[in-house]
Protein backbone atom coordinates (compact mmCIF):
# COMPACT_ATOMS: atom_id res chain seq x y z
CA UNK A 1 174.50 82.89 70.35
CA UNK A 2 173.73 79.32 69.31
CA UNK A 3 173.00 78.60 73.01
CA UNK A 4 170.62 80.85 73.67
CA UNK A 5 168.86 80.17 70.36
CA UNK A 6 168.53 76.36 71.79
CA UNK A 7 167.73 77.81 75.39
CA UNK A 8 165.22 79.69 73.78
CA UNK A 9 163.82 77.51 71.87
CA UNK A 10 164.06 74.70 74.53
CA UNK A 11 161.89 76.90 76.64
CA UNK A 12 159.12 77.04 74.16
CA UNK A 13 158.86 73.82 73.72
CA UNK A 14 158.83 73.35 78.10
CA UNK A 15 155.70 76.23 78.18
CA UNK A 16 154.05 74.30 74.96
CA UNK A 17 154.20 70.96 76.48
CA UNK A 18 153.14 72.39 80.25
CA UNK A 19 149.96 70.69 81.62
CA UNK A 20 150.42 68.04 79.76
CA UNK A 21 151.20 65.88 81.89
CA UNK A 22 148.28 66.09 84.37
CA UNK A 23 146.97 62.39 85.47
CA UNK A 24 144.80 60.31 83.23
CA UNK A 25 141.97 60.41 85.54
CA UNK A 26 141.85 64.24 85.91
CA UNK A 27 141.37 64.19 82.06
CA UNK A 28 137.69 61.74 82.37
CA UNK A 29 134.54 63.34 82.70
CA UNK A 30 133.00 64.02 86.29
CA UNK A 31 130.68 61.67 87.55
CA UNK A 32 127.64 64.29 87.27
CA UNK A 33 128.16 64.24 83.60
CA UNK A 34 128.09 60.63 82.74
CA UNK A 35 124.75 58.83 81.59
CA UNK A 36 123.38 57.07 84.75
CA UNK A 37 124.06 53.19 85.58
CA UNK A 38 121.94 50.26 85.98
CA UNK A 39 120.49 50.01 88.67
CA UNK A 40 119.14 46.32 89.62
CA UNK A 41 116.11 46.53 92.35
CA UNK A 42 114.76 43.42 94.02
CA UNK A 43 111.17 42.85 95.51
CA UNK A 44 109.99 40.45 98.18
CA UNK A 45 106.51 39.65 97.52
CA UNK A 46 104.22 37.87 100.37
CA UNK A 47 100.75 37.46 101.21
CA UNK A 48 99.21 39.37 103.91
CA UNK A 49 98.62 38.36 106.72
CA UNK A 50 94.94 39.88 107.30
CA UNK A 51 92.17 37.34 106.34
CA UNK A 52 90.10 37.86 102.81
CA UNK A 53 86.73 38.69 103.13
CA UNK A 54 84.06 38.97 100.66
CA UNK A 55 83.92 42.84 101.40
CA UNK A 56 85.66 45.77 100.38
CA UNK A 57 89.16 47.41 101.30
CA UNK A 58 90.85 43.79 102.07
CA UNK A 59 95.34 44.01 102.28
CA UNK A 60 96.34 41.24 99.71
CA UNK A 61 100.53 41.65 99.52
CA UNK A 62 102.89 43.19 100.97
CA UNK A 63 105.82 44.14 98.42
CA UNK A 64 109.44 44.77 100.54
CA UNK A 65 112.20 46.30 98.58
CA UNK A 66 115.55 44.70 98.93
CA UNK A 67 117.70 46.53 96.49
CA UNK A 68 118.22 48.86 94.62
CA UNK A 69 118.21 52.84 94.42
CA UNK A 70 115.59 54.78 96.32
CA UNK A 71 112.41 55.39 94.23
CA UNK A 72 110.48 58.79 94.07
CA UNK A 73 106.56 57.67 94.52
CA UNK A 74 105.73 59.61 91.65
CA UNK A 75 107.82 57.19 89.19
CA UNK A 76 106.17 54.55 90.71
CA UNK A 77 103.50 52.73 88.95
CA UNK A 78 101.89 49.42 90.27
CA UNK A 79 99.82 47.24 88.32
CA UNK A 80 98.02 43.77 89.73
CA UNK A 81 96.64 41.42 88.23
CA UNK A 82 94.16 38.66 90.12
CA UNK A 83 93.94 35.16 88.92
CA UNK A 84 95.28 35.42 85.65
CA UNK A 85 92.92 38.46 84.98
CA UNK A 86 93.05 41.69 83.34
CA UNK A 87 96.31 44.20 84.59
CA UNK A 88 94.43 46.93 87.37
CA UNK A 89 96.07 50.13 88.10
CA UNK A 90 96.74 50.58 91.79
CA UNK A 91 96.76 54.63 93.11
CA UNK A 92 99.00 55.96 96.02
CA UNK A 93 96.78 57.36 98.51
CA UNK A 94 93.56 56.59 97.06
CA UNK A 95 90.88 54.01 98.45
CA UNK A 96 88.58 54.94 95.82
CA UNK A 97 90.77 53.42 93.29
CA UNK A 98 90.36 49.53 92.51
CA UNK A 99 93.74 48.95 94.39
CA UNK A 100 95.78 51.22 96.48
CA UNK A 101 99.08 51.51 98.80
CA UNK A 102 100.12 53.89 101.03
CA UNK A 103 103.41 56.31 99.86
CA UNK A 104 105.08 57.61 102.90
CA UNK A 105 105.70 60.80 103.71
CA UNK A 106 109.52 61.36 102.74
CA UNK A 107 108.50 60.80 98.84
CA UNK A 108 110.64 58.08 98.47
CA UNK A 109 110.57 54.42 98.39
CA UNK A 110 113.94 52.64 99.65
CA UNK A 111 115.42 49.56 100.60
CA UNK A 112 114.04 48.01 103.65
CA UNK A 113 110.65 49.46 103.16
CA UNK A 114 107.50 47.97 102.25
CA UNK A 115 103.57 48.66 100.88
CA UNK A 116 100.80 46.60 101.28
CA UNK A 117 98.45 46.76 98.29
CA UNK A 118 94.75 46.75 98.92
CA UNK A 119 91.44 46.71 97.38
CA UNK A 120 89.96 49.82 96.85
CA UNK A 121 86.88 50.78 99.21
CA UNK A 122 84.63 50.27 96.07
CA UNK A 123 86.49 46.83 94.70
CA UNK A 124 86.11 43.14 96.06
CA UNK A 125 88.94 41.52 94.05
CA UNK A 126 89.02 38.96 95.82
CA UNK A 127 86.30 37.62 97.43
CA UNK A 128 87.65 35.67 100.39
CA UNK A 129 85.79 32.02 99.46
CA UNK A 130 88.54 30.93 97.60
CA UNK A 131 92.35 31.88 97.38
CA UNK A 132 93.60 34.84 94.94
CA UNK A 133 96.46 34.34 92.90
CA UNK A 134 98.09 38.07 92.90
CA UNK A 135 100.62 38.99 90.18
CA UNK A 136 102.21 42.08 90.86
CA UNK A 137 104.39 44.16 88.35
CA UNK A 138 106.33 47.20 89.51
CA UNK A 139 107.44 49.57 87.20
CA UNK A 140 109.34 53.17 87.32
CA UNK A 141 108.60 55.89 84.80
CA UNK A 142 111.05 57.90 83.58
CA UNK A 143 110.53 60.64 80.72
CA UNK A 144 107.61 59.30 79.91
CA UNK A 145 108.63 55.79 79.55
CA UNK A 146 107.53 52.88 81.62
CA UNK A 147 110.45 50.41 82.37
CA UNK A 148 109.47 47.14 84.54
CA UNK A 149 111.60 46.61 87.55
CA UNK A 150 109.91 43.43 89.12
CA UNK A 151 107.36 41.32 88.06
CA UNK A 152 106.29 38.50 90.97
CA UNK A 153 103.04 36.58 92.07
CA UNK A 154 102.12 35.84 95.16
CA UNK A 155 98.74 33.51 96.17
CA UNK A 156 96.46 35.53 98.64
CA UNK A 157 94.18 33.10 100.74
């Protein structure tokens, strides 16, 4: 009798304990549910190479990415600035804007891609007699917050 009181309760103890022994890693949270990670992007930043002229609708920089996670084009937000002046929003897809680059057509920008910014067909930032010192910051927005991912000059001439 004592025997299968022990068996007995033996075997409870077994069916209490079962699945507890599953692996540590099974136990962590799946990789959809954790907060994202950091992601570190990286610009190149050059002149163009298409003269200034003291007209409209000139290409100052190109901007190459070189890292980092692909960007949707509507998180994107590029400001310049030209010779130490006052920050100028540049527009996707819009020549009527004071600067503008062209988004491709797979809504994303990625790593080994790059935009040339350019005036706007109604701006003449820079004029073409003398060199332009182009400060470009790149920022993505996320929930309605702005977060700077490369800030870099380059000196148009």
């Amino acid at each position: 009798m004592k025997s299968r009181k022990l068996t007995g309760l033996l075997f409870a103890i077994i069916l209490s304990l079962a699945g507890c022994t599953g692996d540590v890693e099974a136990d962590e949270p799946a990789e959809e549910n954790e907060p994202p990670g950091l992601s570190i992007y990286n610009f190149d930043i050059s002149d163009s190479s298409d003269d200034l002229t003291n007209s409209t609708g000139d290409n100052l920089v190109d901007i190459l990415m070189t890292q980092g996670e692909n960007l949707n084009w509507s998180s994107v937000e590029i400001r310049i600035s030209i010779n130490d002046g006052a920050p100028v929003n540049c527009v996707a897809d819009d020549s009527s804007a004071p600067c503008t680059y062209a988004s491709d057509s797979d809504m994303t920008w990625g790593v080994g891609e790059s935009i040339t910014i350019s005036e706007g067909s109604n701006e003449d930032l820079c004029d073409g007699s003398t060199g332009c010192n182009v400060e470009v910051t790149i920022m993505k927005t996320e929930n309605g917050t702005s977060h700077v991912l490369a800030q870099k000059e380059s000196g148009s001439s």
